[in-house]
PDB file of N, CA and C in Angstrom:
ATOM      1  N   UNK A   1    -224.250 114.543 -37.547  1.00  0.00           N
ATOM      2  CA  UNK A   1    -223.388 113.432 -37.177  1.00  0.00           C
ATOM      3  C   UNK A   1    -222.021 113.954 -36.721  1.00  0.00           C
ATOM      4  N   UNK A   2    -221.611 114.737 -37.324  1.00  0.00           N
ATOM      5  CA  UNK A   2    -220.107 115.894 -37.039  1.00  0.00           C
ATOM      6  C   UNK A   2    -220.237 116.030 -35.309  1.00  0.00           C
ATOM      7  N   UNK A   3    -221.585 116.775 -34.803  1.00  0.00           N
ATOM      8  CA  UNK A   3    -221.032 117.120 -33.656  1.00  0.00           C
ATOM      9  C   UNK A   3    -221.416 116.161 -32.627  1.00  0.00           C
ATOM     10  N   UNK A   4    -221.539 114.560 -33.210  1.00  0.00           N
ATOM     11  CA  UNK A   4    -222.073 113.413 -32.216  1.00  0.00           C
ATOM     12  C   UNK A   4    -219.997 112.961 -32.286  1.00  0.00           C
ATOM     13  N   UNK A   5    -219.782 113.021 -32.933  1.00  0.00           N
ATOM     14  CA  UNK A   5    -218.083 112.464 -33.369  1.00  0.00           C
ATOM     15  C   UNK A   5    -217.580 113.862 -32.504  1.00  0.00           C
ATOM     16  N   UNK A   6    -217.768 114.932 -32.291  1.00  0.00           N
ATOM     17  CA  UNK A   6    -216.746 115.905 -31.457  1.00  0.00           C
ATOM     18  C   UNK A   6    -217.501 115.675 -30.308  1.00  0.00           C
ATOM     19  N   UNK A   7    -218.259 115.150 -30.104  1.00  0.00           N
ATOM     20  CA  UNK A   7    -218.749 114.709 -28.669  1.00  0.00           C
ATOM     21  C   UNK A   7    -217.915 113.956 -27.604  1.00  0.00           C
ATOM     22  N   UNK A   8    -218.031 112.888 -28.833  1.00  0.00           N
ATOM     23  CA  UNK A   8    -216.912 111.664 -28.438  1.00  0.00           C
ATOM     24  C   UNK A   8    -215.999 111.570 -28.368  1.00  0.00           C
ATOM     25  N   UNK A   9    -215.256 112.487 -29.176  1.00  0.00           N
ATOM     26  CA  UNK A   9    -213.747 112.722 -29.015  1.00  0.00           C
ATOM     27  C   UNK A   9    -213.702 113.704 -28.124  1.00  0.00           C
ATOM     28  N   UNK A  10    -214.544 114.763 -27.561  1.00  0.00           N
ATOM     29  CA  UNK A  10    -214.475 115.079 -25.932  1.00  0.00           C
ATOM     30  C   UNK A  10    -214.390 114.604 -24.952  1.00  0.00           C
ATOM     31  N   UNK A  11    -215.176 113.102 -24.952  1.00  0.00           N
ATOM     32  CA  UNK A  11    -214.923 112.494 -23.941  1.00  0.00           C
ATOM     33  C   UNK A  11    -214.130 111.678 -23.730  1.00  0.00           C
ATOM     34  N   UNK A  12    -213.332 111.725 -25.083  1.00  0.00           N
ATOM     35  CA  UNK A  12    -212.125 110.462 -24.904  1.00  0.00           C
ATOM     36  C   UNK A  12    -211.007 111.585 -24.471  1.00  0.00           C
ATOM     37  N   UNK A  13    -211.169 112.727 -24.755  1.00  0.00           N
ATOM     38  CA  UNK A  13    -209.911 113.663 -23.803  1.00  0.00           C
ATOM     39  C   UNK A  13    -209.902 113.950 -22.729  1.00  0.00           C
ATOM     40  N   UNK A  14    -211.501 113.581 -22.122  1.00  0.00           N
ATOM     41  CA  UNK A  14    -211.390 113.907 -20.691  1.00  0.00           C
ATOM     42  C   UNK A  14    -210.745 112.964 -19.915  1.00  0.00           C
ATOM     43  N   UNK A  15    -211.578 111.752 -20.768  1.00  0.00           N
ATOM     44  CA  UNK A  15    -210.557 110.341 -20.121  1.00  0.00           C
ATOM     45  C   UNK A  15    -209.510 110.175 -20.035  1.00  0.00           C
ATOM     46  N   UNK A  16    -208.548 110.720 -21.058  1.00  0.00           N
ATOM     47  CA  UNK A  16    -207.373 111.094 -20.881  1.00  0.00           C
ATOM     48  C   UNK A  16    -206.510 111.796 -20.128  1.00  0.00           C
ATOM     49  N   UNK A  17    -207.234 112.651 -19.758  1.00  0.00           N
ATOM     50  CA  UNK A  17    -206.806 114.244 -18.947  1.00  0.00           C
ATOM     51  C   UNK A  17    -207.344 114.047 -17.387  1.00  0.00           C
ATOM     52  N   UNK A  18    -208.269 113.152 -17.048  1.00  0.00           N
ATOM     53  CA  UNK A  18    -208.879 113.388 -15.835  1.00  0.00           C
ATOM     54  C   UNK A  18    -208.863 111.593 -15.360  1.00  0.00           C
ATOM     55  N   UNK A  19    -208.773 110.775 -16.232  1.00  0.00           N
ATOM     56  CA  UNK A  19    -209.094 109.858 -15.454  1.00  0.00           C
ATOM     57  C   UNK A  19    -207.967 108.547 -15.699  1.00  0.00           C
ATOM     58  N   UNK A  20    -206.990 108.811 -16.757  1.00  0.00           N
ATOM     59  CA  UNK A  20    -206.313 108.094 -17.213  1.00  0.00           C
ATOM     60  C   UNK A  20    -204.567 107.560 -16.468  1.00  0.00           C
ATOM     61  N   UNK A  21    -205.018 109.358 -16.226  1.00  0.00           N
ATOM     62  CA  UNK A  21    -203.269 109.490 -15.299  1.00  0.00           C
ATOM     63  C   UNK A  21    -203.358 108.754 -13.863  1.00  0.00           C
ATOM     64  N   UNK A  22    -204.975 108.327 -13.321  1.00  0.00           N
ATOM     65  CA  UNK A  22    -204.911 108.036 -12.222  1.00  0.00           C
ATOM     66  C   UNK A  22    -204.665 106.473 -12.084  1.00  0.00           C
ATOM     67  N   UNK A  23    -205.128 106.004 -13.741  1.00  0.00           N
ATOM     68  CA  UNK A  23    -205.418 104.173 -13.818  1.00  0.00           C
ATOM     69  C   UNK A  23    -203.442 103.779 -13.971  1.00  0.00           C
ATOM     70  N   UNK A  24    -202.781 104.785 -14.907  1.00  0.00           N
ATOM     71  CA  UNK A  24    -201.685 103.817 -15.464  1.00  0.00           C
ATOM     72  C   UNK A  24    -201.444 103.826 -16.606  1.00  0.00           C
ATOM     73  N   UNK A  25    -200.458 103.509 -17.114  1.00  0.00           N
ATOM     74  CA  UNK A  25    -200.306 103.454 -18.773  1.00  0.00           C
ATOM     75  C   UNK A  25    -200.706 101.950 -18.460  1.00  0.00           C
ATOM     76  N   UNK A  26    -201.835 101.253 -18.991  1.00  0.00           N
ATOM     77  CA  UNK A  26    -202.053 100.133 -19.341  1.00  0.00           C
ATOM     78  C   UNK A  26    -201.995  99.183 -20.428  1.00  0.00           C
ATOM     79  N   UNK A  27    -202.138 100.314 -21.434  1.00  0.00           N
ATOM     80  CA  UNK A  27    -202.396  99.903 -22.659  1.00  0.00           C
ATOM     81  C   UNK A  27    -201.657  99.253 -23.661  1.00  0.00           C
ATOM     82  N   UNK A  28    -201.807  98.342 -24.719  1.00  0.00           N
ATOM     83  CA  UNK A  28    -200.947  97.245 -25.047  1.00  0.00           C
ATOM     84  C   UNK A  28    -200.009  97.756 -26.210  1.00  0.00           C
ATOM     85  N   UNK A  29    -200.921  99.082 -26.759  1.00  0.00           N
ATOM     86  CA  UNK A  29    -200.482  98.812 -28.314  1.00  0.00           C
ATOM     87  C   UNK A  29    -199.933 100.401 -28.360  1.00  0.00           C
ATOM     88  N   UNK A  30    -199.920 100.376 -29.266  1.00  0.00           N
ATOM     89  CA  UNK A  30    -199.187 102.054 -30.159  1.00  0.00           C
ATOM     90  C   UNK A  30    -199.871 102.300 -31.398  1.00  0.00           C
ATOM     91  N   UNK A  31    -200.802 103.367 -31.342  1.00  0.00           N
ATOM     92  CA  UNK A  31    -201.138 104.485 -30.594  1.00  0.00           C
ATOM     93  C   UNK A  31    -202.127 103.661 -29.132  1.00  0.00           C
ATOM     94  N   UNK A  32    -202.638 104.398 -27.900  1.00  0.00           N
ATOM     95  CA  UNK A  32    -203.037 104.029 -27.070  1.00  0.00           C
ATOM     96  C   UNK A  32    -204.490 103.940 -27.174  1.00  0.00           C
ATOM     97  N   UNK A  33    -205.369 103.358 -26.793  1.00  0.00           N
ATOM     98  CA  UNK A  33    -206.543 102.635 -27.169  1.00  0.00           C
ATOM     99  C   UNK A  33    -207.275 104.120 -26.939  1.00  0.00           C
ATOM    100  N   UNK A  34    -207.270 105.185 -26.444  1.00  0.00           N
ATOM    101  CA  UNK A  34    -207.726 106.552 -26.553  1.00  0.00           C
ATOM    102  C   UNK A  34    -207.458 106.931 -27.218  1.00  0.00           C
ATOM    103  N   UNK A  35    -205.991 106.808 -28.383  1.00  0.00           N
ATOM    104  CA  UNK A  35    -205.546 107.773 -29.312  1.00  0.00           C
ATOM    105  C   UNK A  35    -206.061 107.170 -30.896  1.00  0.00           C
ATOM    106  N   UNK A  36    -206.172 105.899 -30.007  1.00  0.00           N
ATOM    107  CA  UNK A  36    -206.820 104.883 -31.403  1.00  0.00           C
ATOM    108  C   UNK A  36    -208.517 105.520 -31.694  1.00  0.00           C
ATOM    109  N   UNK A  37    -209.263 105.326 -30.789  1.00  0.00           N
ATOM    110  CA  UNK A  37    -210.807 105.856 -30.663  1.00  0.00           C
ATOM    111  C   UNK A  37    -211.194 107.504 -31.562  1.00  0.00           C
ATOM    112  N   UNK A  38    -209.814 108.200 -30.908  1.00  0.00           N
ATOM    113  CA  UNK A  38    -210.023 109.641 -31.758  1.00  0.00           C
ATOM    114  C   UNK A  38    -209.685 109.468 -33.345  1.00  0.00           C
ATOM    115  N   UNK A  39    -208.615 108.843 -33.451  1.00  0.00           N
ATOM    116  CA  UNK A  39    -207.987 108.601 -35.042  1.00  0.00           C
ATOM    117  C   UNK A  39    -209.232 108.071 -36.052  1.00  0.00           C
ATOM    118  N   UNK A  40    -209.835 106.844 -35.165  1.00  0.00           N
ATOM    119  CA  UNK A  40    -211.034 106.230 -35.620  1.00  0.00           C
ATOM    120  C   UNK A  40    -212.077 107.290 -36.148  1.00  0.00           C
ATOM    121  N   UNK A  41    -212.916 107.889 -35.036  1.00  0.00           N
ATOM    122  CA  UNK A  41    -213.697 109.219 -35.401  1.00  0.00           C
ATOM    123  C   UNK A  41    -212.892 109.688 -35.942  1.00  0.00           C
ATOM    124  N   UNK A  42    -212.110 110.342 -36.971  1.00  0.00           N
ATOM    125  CA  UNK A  42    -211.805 111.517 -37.866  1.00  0.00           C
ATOM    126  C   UNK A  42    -211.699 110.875 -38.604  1.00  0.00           C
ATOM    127  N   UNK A  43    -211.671 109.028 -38.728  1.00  0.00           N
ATOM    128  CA  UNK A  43    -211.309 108.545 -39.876  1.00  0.00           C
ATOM    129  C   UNK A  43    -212.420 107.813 -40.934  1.00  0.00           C
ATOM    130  N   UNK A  44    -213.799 107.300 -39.859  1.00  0.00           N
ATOM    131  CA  UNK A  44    -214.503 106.475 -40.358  1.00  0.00           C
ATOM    132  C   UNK A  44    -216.060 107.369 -39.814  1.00  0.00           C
ATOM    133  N   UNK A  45    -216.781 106.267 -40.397  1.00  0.00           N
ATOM    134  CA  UNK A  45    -218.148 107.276 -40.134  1.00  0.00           C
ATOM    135  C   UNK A  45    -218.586 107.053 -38.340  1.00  0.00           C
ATOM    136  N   UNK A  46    -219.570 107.277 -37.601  1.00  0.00           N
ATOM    137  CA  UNK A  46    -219.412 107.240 -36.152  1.00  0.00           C
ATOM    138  C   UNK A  46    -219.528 105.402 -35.912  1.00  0.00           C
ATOM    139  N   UNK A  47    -220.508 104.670 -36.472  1.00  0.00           N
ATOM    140  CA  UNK A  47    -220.885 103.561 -36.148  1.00  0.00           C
ATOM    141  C   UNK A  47    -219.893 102.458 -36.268  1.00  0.00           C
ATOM    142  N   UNK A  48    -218.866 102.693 -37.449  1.00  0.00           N
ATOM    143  CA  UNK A  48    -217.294 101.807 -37.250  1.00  0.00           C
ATOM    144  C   UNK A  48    -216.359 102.350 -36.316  1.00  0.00           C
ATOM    145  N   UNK A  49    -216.334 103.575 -36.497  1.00  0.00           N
ATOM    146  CA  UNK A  49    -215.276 104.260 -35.397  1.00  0.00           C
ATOM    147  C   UNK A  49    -215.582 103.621 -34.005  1.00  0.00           C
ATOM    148  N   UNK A  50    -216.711 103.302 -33.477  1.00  0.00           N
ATOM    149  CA  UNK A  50    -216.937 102.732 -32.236  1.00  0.00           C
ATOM    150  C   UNK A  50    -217.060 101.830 -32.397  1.00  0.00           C
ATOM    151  N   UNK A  51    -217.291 100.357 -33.254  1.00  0.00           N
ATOM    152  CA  UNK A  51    -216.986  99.411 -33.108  1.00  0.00           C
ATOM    153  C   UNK A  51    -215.726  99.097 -33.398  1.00  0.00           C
ATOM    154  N   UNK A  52    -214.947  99.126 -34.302  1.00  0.00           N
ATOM    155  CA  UNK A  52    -213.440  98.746 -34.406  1.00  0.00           C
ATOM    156  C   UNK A  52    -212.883  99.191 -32.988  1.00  0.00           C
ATOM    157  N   UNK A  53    -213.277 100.399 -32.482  1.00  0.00           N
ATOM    158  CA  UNK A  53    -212.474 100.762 -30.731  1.00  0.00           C
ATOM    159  C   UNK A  53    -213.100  99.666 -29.978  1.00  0.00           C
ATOM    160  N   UNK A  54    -213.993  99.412 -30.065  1.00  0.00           N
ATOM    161  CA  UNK A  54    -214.297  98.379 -29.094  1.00  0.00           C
ATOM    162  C   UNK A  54    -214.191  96.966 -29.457  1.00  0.00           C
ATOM    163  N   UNK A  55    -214.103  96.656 -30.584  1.00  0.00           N
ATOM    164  CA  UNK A  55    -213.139  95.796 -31.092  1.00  0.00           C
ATOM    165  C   UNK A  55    -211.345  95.511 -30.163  1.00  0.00           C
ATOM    166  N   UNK A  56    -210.699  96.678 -30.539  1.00  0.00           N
ATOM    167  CA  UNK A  56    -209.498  97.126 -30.198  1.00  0.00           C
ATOM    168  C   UNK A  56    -209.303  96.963 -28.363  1.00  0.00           C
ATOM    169  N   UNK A  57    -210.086  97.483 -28.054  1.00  0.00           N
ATOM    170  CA  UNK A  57    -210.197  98.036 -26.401  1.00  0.00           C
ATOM    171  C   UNK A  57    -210.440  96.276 -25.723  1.00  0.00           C
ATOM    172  N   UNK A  58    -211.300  95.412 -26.681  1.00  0.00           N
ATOM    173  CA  UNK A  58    -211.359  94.042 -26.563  1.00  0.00           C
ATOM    174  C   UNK A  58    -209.994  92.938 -26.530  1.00  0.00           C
ATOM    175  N   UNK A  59    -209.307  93.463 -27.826  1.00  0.00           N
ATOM    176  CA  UNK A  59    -207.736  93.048 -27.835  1.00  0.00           C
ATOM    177  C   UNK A  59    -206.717  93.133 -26.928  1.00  0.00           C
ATOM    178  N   UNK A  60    -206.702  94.406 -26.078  1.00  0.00           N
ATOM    179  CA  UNK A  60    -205.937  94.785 -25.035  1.00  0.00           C
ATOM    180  C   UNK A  60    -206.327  94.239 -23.787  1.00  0.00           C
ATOM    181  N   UNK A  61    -205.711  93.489 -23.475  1.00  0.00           N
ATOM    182  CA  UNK A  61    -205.649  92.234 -22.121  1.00  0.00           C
ATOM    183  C   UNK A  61    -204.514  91.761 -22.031  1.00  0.00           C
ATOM    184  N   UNK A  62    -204.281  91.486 -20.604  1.00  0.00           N
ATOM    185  CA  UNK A  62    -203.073  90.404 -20.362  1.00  0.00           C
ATOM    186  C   UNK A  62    -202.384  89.855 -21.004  1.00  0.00           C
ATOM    187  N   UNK A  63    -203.139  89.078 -21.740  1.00  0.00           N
ATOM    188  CA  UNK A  63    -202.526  87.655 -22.253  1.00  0.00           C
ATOM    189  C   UNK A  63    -202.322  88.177 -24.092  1.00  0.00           C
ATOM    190  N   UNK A  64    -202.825  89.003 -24.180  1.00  0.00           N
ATOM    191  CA  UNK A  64    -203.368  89.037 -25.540  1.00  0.00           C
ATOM    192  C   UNK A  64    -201.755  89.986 -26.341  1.00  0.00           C
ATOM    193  N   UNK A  65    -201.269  90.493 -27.758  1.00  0.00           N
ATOM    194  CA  UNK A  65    -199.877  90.807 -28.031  1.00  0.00           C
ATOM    195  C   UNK A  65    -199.876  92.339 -27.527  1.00  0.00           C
ATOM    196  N   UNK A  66    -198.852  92.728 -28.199  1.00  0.00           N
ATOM    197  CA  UNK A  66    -198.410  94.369 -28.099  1.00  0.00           C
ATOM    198  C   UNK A  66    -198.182  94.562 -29.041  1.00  0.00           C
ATOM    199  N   UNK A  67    -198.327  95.625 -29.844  1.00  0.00           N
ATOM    200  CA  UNK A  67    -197.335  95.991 -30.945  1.00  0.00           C
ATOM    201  C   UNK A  67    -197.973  97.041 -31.862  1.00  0.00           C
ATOM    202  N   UNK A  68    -197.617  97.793 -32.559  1.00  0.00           N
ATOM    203  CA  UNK A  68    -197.891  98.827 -33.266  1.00  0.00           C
ATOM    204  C   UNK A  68    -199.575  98.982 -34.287  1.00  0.00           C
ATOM    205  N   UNK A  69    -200.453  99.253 -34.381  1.00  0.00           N
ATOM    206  CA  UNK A  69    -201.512  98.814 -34.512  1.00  0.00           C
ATOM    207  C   UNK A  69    -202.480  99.868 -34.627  1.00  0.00           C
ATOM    208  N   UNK A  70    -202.232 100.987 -35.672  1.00  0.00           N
ATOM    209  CA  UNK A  70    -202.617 101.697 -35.942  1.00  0.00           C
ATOM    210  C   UNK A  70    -204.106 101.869 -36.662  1.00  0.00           C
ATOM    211  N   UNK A  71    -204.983 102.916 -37.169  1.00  0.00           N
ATOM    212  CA  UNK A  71    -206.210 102.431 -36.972  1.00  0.00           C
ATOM    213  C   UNK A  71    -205.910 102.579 -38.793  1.00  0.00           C
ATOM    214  N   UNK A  72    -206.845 101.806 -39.370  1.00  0.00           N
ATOM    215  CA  UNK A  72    -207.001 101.046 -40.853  1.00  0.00           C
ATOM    216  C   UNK A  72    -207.152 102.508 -42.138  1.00  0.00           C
ATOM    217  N   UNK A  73    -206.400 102.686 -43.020  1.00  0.00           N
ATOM    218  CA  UNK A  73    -206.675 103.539 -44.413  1.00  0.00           C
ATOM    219  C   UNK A  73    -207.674 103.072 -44.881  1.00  0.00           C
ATOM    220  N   UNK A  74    -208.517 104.601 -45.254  1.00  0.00           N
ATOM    221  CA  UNK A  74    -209.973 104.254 -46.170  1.00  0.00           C
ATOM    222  C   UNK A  74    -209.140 103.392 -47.354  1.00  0.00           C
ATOM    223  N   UNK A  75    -209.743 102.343 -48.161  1.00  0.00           N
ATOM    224  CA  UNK A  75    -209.472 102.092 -49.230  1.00  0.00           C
ATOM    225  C   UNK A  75    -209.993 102.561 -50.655  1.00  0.00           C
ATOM    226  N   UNK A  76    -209.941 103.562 -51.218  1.00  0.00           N
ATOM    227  CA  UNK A  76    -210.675 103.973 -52.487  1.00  0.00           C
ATOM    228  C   UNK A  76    -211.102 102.775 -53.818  1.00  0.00           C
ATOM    229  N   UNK A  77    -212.260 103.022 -53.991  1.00  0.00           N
ATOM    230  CA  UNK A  77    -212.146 101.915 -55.212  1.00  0.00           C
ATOM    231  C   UNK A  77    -211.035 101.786 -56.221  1.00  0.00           C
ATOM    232  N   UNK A  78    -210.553 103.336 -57.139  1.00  0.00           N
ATOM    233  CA  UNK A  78    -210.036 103.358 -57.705  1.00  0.00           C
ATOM    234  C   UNK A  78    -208.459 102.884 -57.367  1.00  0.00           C
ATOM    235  N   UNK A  79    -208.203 102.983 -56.194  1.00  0.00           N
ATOM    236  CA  UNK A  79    -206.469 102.416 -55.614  1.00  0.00           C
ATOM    237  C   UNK A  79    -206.753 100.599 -55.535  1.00  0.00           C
ATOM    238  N   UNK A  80    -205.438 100.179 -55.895  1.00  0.00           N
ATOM    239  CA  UNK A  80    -204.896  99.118 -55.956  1.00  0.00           C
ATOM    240  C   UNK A  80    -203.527  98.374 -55.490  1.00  0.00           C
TER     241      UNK A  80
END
């Protein structure tokens, strides 16, 4: 599963590096919906990491807010 998650976070740098500079800074929030996707993979297992981004990547539109929106802390049972 490790090297399906460094897969993906390869291709979210290429997107970055090769295809991103050509679209625009578009993006609504902070970190940028690419920086969100990688944070995700290192943070959650592969199958949330790609839905919460596409969740996220869903949020970012026109009409929709801006604002700081960082990707979610595991919660441990034992913390409160």
């Amino acid at each position: 599963m490790k090297i399906i998650k460094i897969f993906f976070i390869k291709i979210v740098k290429f997107y970055q590096i090769g295809i991103s500079p050509w679209i625009g800074n578009n993006c609504r929030y902070i970190p940028t919906c690419s920086n969100y996707m990688i944070s995700s993979l290192k943070k959650w297992n592969l199958f949330k990491a790609i839905f919460i981004s596409i969740i996220r990547i869903i949020k970012c539109n026109p009409w929709g807010p801006s604002d700081w929106d960082p990707v979610q802390k595991k919660i441990h049972c034992n913390e409160q």
